[in-house]
Protein backbone atom coordinates (compact mmCIF):
# COMPACT_ATOMS: atom_id res chain seq x y z
CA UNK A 1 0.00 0.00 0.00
CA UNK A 2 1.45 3.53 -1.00
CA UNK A 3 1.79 5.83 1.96
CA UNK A 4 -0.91 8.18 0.39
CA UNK A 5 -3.45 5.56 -0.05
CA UNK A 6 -2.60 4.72 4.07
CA UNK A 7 -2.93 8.33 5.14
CA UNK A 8 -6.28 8.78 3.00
CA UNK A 9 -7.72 5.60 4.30
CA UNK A 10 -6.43 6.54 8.01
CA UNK A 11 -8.62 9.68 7.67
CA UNK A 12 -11.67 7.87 5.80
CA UNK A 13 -11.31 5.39 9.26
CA UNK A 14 -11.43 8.18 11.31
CA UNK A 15 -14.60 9.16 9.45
CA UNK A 16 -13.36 12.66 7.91
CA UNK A 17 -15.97 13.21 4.96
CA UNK A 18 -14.70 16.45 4.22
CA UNK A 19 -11.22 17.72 3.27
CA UNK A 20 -9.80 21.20 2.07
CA UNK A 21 -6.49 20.68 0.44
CA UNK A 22 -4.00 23.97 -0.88
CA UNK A 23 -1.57 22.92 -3.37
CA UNK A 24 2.13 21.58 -2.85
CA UNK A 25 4.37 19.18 -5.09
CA UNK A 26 5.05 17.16 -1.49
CA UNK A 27 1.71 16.50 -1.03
CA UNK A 28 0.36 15.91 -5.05
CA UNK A 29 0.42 12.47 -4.04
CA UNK A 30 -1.83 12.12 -0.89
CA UNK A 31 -3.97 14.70 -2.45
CA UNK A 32 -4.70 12.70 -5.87
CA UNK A 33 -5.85 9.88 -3.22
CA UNK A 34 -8.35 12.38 -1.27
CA UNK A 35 -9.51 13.50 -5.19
CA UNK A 36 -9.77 9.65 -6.38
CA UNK A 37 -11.98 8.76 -2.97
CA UNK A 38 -15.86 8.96 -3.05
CA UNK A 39 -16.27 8.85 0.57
CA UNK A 40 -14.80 12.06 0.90
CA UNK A 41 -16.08 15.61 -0.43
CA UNK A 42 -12.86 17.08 -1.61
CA UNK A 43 -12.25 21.34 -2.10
CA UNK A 44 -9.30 22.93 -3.10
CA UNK A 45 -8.53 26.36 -1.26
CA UNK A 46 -7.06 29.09 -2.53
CA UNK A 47 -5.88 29.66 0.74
CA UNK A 48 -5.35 28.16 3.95
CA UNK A 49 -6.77 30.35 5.75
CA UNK A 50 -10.08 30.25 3.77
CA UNK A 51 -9.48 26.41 3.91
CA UNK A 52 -10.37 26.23 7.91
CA UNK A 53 -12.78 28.48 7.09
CA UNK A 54 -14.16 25.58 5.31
CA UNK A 55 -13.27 23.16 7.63
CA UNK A 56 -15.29 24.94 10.10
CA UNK A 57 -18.37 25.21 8.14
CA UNK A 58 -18.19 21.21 7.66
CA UNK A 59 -17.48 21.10 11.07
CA UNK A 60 -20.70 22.94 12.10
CA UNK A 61 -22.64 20.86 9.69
CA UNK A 62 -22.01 17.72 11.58
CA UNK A 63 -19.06 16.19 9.37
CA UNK A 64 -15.40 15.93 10.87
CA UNK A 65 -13.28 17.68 8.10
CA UNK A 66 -9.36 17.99 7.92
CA UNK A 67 -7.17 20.43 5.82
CA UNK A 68 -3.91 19.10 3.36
CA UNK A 69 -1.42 22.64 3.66
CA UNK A 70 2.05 23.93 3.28
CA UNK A 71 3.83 25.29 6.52
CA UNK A 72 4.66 28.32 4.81
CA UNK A 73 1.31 29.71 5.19
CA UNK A 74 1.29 29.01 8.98
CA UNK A 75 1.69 32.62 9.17
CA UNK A 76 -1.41 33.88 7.66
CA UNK A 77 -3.60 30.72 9.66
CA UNK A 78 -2.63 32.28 13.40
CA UNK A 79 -6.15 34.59 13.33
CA UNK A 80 -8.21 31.66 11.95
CA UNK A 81 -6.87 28.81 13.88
CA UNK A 82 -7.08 31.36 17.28
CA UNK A 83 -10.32 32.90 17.22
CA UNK A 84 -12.32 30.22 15.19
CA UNK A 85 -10.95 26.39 15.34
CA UNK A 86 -9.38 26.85 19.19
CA UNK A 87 -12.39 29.04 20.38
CA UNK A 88 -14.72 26.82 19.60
CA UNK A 89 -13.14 24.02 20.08
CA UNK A 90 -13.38 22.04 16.46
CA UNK A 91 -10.86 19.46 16.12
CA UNK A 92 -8.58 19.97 12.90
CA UNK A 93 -6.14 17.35 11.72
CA UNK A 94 -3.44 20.09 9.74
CA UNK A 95 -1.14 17.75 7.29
CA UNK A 96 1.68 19.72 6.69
CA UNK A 97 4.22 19.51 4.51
CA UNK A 98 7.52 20.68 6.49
CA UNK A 99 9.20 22.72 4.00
CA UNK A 100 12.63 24.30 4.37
CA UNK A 101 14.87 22.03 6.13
CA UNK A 102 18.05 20.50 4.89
CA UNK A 103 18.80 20.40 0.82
CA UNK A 104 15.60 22.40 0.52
CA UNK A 105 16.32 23.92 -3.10
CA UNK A 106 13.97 27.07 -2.53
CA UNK A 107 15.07 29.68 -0.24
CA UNK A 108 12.15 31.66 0.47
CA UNK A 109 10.86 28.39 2.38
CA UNK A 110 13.14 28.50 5.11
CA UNK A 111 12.49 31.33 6.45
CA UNK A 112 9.08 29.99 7.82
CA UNK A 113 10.41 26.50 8.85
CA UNK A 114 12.55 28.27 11.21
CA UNK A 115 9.19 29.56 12.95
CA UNK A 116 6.57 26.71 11.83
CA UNK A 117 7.32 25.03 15.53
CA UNK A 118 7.49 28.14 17.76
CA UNK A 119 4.13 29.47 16.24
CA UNK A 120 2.03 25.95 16.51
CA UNK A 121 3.78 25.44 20.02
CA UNK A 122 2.50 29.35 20.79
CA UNK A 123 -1.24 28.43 20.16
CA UNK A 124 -0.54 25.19 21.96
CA UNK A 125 -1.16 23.04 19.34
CA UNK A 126 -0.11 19.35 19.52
CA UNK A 127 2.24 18.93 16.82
CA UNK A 128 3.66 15.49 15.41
CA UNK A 129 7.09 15.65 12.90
CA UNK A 130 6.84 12.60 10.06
CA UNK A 131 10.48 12.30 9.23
CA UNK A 132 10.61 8.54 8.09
CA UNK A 133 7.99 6.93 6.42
CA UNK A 134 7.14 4.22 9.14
CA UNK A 135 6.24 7.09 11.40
CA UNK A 136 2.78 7.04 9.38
CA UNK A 137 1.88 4.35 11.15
CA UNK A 138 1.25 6.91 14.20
CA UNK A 139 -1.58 8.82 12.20
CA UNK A 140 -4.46 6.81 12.68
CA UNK A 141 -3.84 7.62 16.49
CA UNK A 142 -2.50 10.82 16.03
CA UNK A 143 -6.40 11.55 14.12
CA UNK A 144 -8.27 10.12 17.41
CA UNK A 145 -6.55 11.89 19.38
CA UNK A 146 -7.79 15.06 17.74
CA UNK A 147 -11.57 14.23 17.79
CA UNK A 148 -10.86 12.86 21.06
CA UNK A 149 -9.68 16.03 22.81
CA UNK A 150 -11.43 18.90 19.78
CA UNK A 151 -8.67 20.24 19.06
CA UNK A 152 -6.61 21.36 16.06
CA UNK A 153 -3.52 18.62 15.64
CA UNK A 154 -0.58 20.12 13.67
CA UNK A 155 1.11 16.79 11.52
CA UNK A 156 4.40 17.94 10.09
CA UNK A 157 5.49 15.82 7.04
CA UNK A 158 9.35 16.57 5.78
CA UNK A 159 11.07 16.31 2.46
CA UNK A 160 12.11 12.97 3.89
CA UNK A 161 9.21 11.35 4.77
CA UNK A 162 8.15 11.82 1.23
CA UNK A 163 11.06 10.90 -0.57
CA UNK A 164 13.42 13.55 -0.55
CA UNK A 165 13.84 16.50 -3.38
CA UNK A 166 14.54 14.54 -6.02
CA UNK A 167 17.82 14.52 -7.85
CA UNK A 168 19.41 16.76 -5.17
């Protein structure tokens, strides 16, 4: 089984009907897999931002939704993730592709993986870092914990966990 097809069926276990996905090479794969499933109502987001704004709204209609992101756009989810997700408590699984560590080719990314942790560990958000790919074998957990306890769970996937960069 690829590793997409075990985090997609992880969430459709965990009975996450909805999913907002923003667009990143890292995650093409896993997002193909939410696209290809019929159990799950799949929207792209332009944003992130407006993605847990979506996430909410499923939320509030009674199905448990989860959001497919970047961490460099961490920075412009703080508001949302504060005064909406935390304050009323919605749990939020937040797979994240860790950009801007080691033999990352593109420069502007590092800049935010230098603050990705120290911003999620600011809003106290339980954050998990997927470095090899057997540590996907702690998601299915990892997604009970966060309906569980209702609240947002930040899931940090590296350049590793996916493969690498390529050729580099």
């Amino acid at each position: 089984m690829s590793i997409h097809a075990k985090i997609v069926d992880d969430f459709v276990a965990n009975g996450v009907g909805f999913i907002t996905t923003v667009p990143c090479k890292q995650l093409a794969g896993v997002i193909d897999e939410v696209e290809a499933r019929p159990e799950i109502h799949h929207v792209p987001s332009n944003k992130e931002d407006e993605g847990m704004g979506l996430c909410a709204g499923s939320y509030m209609g009674g199905k448990r939704a989860a959001i497919i992101m970047q961490n460099t756009a961490i920075g412009v989810t703080i508001n949302t993730l504060a005064t909406l997700i935390q304050y009323y408590r919605m749990p939020l699984p937040m797979l994240i592709s860790y950009r801007g560590e080691l033999r990352e080719p593109v420069a502007c990314q590092v800049e935010m993986a230098v603050h990705t942790k120290a911003l999620l560990a600011q809003l106290n958000i339980p954050t998990y870092h997927f470095h090899n790919q057997s540590d996907v074998n702690e998601f299915d957990m990892i997604l009970k914990y966060t309906f569980m306890c209702n609240k947002p769970v930040a899931i940090l996937t590296d350049a590793n966990f996916w493969g690498g960069y390529g050729d580099q």
